[in-house]
PDB file of N, CA and C in Angstrom:
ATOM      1  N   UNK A   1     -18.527   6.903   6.739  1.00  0.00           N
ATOM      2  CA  UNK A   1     -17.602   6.968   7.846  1.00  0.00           C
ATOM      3  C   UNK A   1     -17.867   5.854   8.856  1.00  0.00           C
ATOM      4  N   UNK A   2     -19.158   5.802   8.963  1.00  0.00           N
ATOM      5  CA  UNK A   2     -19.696   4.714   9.924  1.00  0.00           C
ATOM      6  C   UNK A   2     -18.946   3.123   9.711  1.00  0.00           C
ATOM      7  N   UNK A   3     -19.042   2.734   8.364  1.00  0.00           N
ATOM      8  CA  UNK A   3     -18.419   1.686   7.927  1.00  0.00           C
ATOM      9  C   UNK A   3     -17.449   1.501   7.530  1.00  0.00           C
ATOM     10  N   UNK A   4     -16.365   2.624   7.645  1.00  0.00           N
ATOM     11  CA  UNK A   4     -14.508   3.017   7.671  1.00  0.00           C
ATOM     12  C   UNK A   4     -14.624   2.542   9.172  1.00  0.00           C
ATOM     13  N   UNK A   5     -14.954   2.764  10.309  1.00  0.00           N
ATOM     14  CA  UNK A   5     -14.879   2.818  11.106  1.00  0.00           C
ATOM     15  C   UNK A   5     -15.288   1.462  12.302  1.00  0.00           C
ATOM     16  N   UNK A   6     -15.997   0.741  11.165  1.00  0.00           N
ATOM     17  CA  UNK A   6     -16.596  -0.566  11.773  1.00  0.00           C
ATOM     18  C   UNK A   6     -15.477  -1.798  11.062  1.00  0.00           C
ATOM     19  N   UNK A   7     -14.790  -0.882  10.075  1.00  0.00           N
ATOM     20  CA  UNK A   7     -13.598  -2.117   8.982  1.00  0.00           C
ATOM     21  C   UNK A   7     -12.697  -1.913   9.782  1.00  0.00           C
ATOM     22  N   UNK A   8     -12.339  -0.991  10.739  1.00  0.00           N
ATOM     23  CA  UNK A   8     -10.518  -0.980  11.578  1.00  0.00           C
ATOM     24  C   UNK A   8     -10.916  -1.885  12.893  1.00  0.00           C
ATOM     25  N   UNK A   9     -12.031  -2.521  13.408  1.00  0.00           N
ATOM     26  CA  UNK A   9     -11.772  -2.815  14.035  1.00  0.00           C
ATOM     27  C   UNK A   9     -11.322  -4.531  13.723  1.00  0.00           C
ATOM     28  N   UNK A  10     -11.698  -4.720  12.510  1.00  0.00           N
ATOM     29  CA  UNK A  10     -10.643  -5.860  12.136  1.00  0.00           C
ATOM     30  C   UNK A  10      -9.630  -5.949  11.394  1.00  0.00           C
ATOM     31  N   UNK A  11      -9.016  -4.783  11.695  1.00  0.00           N
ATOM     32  CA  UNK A  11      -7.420  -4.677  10.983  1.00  0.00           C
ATOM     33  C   UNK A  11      -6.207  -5.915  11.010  1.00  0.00           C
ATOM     34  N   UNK A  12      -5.858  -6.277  10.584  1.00  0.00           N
ATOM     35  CA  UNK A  12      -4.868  -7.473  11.170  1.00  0.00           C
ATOM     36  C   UNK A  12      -3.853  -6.586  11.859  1.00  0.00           C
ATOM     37  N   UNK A  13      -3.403  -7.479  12.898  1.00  0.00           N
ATOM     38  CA  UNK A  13      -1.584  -7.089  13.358  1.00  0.00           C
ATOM     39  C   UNK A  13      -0.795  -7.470  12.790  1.00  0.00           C
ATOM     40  N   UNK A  14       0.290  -6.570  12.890  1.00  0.00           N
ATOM     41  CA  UNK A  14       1.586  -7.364  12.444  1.00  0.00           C
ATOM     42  C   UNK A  14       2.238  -8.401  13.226  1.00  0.00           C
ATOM     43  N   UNK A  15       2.390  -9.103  12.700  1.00  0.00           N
ATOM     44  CA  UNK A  15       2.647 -10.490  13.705  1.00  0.00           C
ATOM     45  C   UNK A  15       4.582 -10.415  14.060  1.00  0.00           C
ATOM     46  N   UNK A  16       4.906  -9.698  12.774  1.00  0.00           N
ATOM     47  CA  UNK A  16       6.464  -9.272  12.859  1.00  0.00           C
ATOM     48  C   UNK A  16       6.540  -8.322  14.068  1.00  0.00           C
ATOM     49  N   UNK A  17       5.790  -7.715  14.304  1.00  0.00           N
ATOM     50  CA  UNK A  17       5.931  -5.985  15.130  1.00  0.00           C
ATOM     51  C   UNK A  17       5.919  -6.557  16.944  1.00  0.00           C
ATOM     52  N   UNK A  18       4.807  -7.401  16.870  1.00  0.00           N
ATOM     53  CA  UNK A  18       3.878  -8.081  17.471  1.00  0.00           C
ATOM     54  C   UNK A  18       5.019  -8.986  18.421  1.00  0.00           C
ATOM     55  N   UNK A  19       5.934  -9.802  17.869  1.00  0.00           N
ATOM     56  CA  UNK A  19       6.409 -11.054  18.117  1.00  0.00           C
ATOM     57  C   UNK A  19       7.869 -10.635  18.429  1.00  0.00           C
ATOM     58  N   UNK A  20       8.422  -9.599  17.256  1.00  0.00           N
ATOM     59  CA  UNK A  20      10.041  -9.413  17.134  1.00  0.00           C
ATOM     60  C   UNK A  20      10.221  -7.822  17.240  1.00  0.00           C
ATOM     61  N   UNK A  21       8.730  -7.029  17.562  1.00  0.00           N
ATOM     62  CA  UNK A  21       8.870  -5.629  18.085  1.00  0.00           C
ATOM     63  C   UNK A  21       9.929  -4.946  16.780  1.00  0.00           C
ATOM     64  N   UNK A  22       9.944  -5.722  15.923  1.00  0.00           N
ATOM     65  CA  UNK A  22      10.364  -4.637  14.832  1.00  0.00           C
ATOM     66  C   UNK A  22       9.250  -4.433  13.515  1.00  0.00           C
ATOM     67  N   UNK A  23       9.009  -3.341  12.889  1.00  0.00           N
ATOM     68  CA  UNK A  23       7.782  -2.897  12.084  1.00  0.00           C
ATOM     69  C   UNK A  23       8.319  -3.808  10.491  1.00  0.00           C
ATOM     70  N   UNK A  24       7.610  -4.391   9.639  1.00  0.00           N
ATOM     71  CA  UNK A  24       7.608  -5.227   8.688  1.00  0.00           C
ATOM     72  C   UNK A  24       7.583  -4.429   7.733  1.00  0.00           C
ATOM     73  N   UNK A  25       7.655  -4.923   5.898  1.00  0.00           N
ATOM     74  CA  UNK A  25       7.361  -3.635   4.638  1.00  0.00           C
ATOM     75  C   UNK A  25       6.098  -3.350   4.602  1.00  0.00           C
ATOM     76  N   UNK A  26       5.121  -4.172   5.043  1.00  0.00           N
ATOM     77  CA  UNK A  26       3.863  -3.782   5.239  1.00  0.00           C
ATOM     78  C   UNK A  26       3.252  -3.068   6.099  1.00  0.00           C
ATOM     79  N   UNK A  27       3.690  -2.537   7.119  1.00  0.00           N
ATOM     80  CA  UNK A  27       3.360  -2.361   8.190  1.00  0.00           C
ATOM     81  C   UNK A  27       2.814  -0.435   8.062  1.00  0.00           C
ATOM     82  N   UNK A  28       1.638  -0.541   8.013  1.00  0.00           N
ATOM     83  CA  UNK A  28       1.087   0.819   7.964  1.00  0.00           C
ATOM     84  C   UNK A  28       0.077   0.913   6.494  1.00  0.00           C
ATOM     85  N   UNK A  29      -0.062  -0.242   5.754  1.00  0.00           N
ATOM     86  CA  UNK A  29      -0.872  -0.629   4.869  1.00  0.00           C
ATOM     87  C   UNK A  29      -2.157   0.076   5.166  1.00  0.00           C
ATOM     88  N   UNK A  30      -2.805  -1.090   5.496  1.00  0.00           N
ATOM     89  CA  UNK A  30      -3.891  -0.854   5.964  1.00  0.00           C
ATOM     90  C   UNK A  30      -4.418   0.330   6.596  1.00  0.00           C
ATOM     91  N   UNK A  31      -4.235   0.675   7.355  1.00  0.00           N
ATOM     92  CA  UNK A  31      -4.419   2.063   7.975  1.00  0.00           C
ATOM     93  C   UNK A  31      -4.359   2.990   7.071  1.00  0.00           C
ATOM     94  N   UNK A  32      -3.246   2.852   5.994  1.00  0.00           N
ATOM     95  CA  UNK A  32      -2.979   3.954   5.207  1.00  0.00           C
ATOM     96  C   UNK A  32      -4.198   4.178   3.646  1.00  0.00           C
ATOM     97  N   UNK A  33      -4.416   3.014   3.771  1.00  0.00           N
ATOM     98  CA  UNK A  33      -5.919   2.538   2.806  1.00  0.00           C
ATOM     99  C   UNK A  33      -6.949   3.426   3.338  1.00  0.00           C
ATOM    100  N   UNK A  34      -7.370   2.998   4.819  1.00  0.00           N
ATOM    101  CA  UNK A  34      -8.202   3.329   5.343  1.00  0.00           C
ATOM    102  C   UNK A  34      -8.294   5.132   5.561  1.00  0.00           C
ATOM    103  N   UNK A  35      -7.317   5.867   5.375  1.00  0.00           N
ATOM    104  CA  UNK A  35      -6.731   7.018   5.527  1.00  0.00           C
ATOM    105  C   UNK A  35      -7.379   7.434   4.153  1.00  0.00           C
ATOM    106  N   UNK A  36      -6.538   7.070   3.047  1.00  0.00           N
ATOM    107  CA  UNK A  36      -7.334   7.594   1.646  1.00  0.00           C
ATOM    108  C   UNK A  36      -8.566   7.337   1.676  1.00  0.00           C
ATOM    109  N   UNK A  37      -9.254   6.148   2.016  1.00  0.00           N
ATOM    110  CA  UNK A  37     -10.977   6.111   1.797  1.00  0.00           C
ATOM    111  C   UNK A  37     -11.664   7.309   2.046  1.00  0.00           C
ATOM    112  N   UNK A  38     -11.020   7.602   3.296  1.00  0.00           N
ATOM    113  CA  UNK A  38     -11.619   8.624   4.379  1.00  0.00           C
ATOM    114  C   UNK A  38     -11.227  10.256   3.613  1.00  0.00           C
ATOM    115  N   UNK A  39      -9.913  10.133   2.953  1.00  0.00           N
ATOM    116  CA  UNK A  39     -10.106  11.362   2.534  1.00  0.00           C
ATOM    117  C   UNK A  39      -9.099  12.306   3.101  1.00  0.00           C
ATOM    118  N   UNK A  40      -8.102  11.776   3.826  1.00  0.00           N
ATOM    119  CA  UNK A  40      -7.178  12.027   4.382  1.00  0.00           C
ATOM    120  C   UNK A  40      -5.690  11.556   3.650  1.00  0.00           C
ATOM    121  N   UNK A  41      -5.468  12.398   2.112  1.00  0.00           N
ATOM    122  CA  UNK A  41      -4.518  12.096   1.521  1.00  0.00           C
ATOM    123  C   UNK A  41      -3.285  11.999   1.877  1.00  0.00           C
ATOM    124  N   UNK A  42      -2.754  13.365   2.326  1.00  0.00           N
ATOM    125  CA  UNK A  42      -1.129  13.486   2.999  1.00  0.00           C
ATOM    126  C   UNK A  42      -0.846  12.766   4.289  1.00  0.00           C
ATOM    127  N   UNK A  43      -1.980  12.463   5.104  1.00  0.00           N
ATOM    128  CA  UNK A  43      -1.644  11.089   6.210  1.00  0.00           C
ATOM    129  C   UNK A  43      -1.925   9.871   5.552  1.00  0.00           C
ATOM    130  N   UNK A  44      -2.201   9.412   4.323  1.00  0.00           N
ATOM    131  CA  UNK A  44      -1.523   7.569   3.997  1.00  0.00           C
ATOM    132  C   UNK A  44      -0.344   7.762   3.415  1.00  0.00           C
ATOM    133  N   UNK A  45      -0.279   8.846   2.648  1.00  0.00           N
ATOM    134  CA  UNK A  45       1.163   8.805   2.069  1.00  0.00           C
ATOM    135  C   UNK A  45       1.895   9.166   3.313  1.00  0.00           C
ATOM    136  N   UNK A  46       1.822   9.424   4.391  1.00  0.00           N
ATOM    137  CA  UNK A  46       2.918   9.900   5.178  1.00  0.00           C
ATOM    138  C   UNK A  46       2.658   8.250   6.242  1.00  0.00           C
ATOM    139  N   UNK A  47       2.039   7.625   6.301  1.00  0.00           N
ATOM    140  CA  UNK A  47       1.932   6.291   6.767  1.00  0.00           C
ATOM    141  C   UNK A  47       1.798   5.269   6.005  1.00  0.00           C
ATOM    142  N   UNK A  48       1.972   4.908   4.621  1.00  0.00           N
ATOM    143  CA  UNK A  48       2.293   4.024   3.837  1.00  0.00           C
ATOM    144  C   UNK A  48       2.882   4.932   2.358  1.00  0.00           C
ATOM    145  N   UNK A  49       4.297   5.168   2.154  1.00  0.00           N
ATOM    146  CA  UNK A  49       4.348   5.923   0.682  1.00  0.00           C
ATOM    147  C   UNK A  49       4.042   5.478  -0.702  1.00  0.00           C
ATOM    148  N   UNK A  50       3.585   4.026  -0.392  1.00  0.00           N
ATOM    149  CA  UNK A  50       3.665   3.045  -1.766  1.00  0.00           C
ATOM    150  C   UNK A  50       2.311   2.924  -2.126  1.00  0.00           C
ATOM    151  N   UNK A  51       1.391   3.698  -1.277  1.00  0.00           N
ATOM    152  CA  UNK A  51      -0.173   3.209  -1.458  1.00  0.00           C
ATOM    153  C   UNK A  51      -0.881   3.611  -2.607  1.00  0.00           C
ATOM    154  N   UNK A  52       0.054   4.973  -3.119  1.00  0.00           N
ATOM    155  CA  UNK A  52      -0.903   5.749  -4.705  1.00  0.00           C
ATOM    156  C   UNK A  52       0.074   4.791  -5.788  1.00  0.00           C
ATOM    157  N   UNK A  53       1.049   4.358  -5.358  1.00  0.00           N
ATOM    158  CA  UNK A  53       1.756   3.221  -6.758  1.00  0.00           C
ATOM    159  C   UNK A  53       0.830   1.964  -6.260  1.00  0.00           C
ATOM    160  N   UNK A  54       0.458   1.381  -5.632  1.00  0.00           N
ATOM    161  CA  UNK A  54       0.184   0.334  -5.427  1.00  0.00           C
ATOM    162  C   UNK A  54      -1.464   0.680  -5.954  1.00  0.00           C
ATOM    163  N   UNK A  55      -2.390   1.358  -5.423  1.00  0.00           N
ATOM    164  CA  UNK A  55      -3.937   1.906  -6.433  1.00  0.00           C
ATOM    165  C   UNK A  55      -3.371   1.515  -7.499  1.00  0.00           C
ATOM    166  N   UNK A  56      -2.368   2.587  -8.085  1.00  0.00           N
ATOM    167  CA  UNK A  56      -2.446   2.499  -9.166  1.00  0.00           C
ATOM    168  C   UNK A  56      -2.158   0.948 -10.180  1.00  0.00           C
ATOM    169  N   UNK A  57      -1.271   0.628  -9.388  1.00  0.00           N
ATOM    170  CA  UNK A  57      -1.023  -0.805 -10.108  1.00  0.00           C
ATOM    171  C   UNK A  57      -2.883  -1.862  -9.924  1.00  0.00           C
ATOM    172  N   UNK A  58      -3.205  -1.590  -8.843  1.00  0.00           N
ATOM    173  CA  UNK A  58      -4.385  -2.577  -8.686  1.00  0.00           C
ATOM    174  C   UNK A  58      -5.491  -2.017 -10.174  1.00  0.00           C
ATOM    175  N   UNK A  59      -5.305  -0.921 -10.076  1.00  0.00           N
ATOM    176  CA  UNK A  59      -6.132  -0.349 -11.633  1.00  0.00           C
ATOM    177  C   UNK A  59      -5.636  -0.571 -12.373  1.00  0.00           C
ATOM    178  N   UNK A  60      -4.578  -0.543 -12.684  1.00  0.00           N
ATOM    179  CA  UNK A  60      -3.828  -1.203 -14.036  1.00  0.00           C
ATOM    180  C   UNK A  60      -4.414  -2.620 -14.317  1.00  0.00           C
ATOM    181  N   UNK A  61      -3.968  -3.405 -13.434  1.00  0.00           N
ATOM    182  CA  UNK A  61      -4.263  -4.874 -13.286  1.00  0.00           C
ATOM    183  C   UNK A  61      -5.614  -5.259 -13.157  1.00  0.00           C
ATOM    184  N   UNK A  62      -6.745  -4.386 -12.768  1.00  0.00           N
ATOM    185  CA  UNK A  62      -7.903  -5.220 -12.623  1.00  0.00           C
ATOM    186  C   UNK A  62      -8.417  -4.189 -14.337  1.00  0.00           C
ATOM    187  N   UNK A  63      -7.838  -3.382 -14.824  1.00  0.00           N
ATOM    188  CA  UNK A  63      -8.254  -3.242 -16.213  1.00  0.00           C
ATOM    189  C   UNK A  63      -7.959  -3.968 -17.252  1.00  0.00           C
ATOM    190  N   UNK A  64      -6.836  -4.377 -16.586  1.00  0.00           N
ATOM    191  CA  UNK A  64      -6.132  -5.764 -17.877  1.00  0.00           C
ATOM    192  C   UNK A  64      -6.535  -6.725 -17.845  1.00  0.00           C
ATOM    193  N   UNK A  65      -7.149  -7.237 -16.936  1.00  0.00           N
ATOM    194  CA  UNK A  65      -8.173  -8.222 -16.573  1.00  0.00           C
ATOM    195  C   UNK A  65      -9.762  -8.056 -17.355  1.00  0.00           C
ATOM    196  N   UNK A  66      -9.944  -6.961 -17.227  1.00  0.00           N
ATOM    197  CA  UNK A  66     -11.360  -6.968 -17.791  1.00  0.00           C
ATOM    198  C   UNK A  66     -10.817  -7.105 -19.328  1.00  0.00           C
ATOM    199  N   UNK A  67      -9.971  -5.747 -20.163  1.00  0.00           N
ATOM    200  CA  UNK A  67     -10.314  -5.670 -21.031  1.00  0.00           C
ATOM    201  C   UNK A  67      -8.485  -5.432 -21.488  1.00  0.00           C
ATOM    202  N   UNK A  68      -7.762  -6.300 -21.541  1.00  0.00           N
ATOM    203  CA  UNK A  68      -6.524  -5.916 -21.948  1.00  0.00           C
ATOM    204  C   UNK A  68      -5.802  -5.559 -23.125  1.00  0.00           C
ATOM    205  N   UNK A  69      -4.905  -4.482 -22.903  1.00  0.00           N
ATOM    206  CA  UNK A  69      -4.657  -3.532 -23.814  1.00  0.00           C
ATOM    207  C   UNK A  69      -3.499  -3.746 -24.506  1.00  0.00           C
ATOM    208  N   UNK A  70      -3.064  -3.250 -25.032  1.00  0.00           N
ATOM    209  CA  UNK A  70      -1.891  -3.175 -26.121  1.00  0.00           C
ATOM    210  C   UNK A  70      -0.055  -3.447 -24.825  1.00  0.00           C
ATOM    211  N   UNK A  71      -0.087  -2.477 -24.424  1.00  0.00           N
ATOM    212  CA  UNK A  71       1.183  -2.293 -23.399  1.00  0.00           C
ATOM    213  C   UNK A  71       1.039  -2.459 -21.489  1.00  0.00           C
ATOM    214  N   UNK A  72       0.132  -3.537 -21.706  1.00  0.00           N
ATOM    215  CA  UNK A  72      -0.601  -3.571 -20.219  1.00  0.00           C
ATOM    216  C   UNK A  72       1.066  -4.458 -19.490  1.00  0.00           C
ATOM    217  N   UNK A  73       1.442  -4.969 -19.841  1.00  0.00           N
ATOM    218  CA  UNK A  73       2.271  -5.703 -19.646  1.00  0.00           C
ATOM    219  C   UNK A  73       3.836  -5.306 -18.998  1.00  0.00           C
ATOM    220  N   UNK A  74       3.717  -4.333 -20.272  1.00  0.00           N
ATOM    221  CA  UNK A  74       4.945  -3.332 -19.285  1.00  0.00           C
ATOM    222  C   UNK A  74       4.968  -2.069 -18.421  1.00  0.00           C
ATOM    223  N   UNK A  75       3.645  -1.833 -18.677  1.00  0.00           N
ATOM    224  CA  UNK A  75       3.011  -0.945 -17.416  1.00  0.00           C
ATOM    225  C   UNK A  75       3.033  -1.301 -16.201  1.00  0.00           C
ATOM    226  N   UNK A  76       2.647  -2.987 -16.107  1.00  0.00           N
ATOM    227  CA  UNK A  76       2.506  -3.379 -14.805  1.00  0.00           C
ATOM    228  C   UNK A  76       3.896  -3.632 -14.719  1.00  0.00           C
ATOM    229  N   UNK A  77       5.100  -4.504 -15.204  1.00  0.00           N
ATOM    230  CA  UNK A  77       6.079  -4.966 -14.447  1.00  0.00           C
ATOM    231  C   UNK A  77       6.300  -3.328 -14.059  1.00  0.00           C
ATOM    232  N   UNK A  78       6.601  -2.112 -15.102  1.00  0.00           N
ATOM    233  CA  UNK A  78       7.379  -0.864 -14.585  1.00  0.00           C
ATOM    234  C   UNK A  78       6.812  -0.303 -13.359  1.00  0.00           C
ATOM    235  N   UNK A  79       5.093  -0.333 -12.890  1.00  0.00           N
ATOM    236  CA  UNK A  79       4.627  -0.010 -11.817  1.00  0.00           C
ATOM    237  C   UNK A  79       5.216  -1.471 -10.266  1.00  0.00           C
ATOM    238  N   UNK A  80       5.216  -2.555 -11.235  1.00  0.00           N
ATOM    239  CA  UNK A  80       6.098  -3.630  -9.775  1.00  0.00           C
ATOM    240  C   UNK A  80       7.013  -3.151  -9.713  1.00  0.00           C
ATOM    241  N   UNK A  81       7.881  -2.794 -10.609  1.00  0.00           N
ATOM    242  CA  UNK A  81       9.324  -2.727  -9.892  1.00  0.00           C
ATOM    243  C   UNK A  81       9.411  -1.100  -8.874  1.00  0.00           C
ATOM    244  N   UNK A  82       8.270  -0.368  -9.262  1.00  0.00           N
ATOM    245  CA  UNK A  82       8.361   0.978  -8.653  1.00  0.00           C
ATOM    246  C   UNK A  82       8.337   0.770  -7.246  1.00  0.00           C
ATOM    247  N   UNK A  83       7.035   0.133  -7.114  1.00  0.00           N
ATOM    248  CA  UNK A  83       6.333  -0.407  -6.175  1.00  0.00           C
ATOM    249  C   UNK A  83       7.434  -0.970  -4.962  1.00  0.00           C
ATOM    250  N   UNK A  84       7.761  -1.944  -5.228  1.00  0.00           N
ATOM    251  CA  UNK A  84       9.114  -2.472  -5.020  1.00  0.00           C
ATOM    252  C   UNK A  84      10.003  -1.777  -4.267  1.00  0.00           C
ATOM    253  N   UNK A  85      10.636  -0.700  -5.215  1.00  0.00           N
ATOM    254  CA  UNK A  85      11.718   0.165  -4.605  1.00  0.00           C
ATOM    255  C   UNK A  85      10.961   0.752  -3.649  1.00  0.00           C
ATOM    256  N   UNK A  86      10.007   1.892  -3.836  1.00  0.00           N
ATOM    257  CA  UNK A  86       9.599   2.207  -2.928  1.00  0.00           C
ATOM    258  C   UNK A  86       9.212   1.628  -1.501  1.00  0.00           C
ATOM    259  N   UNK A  87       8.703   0.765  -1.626  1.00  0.00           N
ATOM    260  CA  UNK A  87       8.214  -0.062  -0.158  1.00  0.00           C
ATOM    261  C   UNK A  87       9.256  -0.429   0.400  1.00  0.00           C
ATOM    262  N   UNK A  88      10.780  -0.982  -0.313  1.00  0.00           N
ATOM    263  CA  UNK A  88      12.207  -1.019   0.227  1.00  0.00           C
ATOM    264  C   UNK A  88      12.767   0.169   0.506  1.00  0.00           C
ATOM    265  N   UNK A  89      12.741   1.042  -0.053  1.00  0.00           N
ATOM    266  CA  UNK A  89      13.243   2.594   0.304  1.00  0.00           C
ATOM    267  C   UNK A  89      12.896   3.038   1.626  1.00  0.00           C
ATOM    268  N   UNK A  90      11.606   3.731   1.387  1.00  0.00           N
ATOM    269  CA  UNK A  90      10.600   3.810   2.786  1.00  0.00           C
ATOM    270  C   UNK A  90      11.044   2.657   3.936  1.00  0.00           C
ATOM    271  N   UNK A  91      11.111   1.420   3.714  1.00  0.00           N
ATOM    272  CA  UNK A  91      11.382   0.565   5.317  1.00  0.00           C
ATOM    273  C   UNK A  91      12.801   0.912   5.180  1.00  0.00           C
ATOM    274  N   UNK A  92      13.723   0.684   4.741  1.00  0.00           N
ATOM    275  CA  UNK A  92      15.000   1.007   4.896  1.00  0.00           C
ATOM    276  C   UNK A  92      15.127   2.222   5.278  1.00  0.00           C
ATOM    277  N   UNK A  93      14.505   3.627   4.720  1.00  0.00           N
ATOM    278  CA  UNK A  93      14.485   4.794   5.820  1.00  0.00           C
ATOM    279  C   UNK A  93      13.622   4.783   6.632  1.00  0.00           C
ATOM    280  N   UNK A  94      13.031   3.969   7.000  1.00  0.00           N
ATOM    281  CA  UNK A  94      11.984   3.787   8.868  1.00  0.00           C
ATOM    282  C   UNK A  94      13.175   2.821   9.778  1.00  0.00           C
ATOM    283  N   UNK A  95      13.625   2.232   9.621  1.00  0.00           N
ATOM    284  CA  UNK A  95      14.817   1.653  10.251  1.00  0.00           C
ATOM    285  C   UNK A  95      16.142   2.672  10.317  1.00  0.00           C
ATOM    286  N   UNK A  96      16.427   2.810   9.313  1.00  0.00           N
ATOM    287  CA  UNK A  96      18.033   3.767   9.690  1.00  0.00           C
ATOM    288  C   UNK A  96      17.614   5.220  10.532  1.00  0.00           C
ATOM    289  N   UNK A  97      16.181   5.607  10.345  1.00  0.00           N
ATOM    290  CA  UNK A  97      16.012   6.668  11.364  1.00  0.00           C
ATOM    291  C   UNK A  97      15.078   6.478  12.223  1.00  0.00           C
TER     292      UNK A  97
END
């Protein structure tokens, strides 16, 4: 906890949020990382929804890297394009409401 807690204090800003006061597709990343480390599941998904597709793609991808498999290939584009929608979905419903 000690060292969850010593990593937020160099969180980046959003420089979009920051500059043009409107929130970016990224915006709640980090925090929401920092949320699962900690163990606090239903607050990253409720402050970033793309973060258990996005794990999951980083495991996909750093396994295909080590040791790549038969259908690694269309695992990952089908987890990008998820990825994708979602992070567009989610900001498009943080803006219209």
């Amino acid at each position: 906890m000690l060292l969850i807690s010593e990593l937020e204090k160099y969180m980046l800003p959003c420089l979009n949020k920051k500059f043009l006061g409107v929130e970016c597709m990224g915006c709640g990343l980090q925090r929401s990382f920092s949320l699962l480390i900690q163990g606090e599941f239903i607050a990253a998904f409720k402050m970033y929804p793309a973060i258990y597709t996005l794990v999951l793609l980083f495991v996909v991808v750093g396994i295909n890297a080590v040791k790549p498999f038969k259908s690694s290939n269309r695992i990952i584009i089908v987890l990008a394009i998820l990825n994708v929608a979602i992070i567009v979905g989610s900001y498009a419903f943080k803006i219209l409401i």
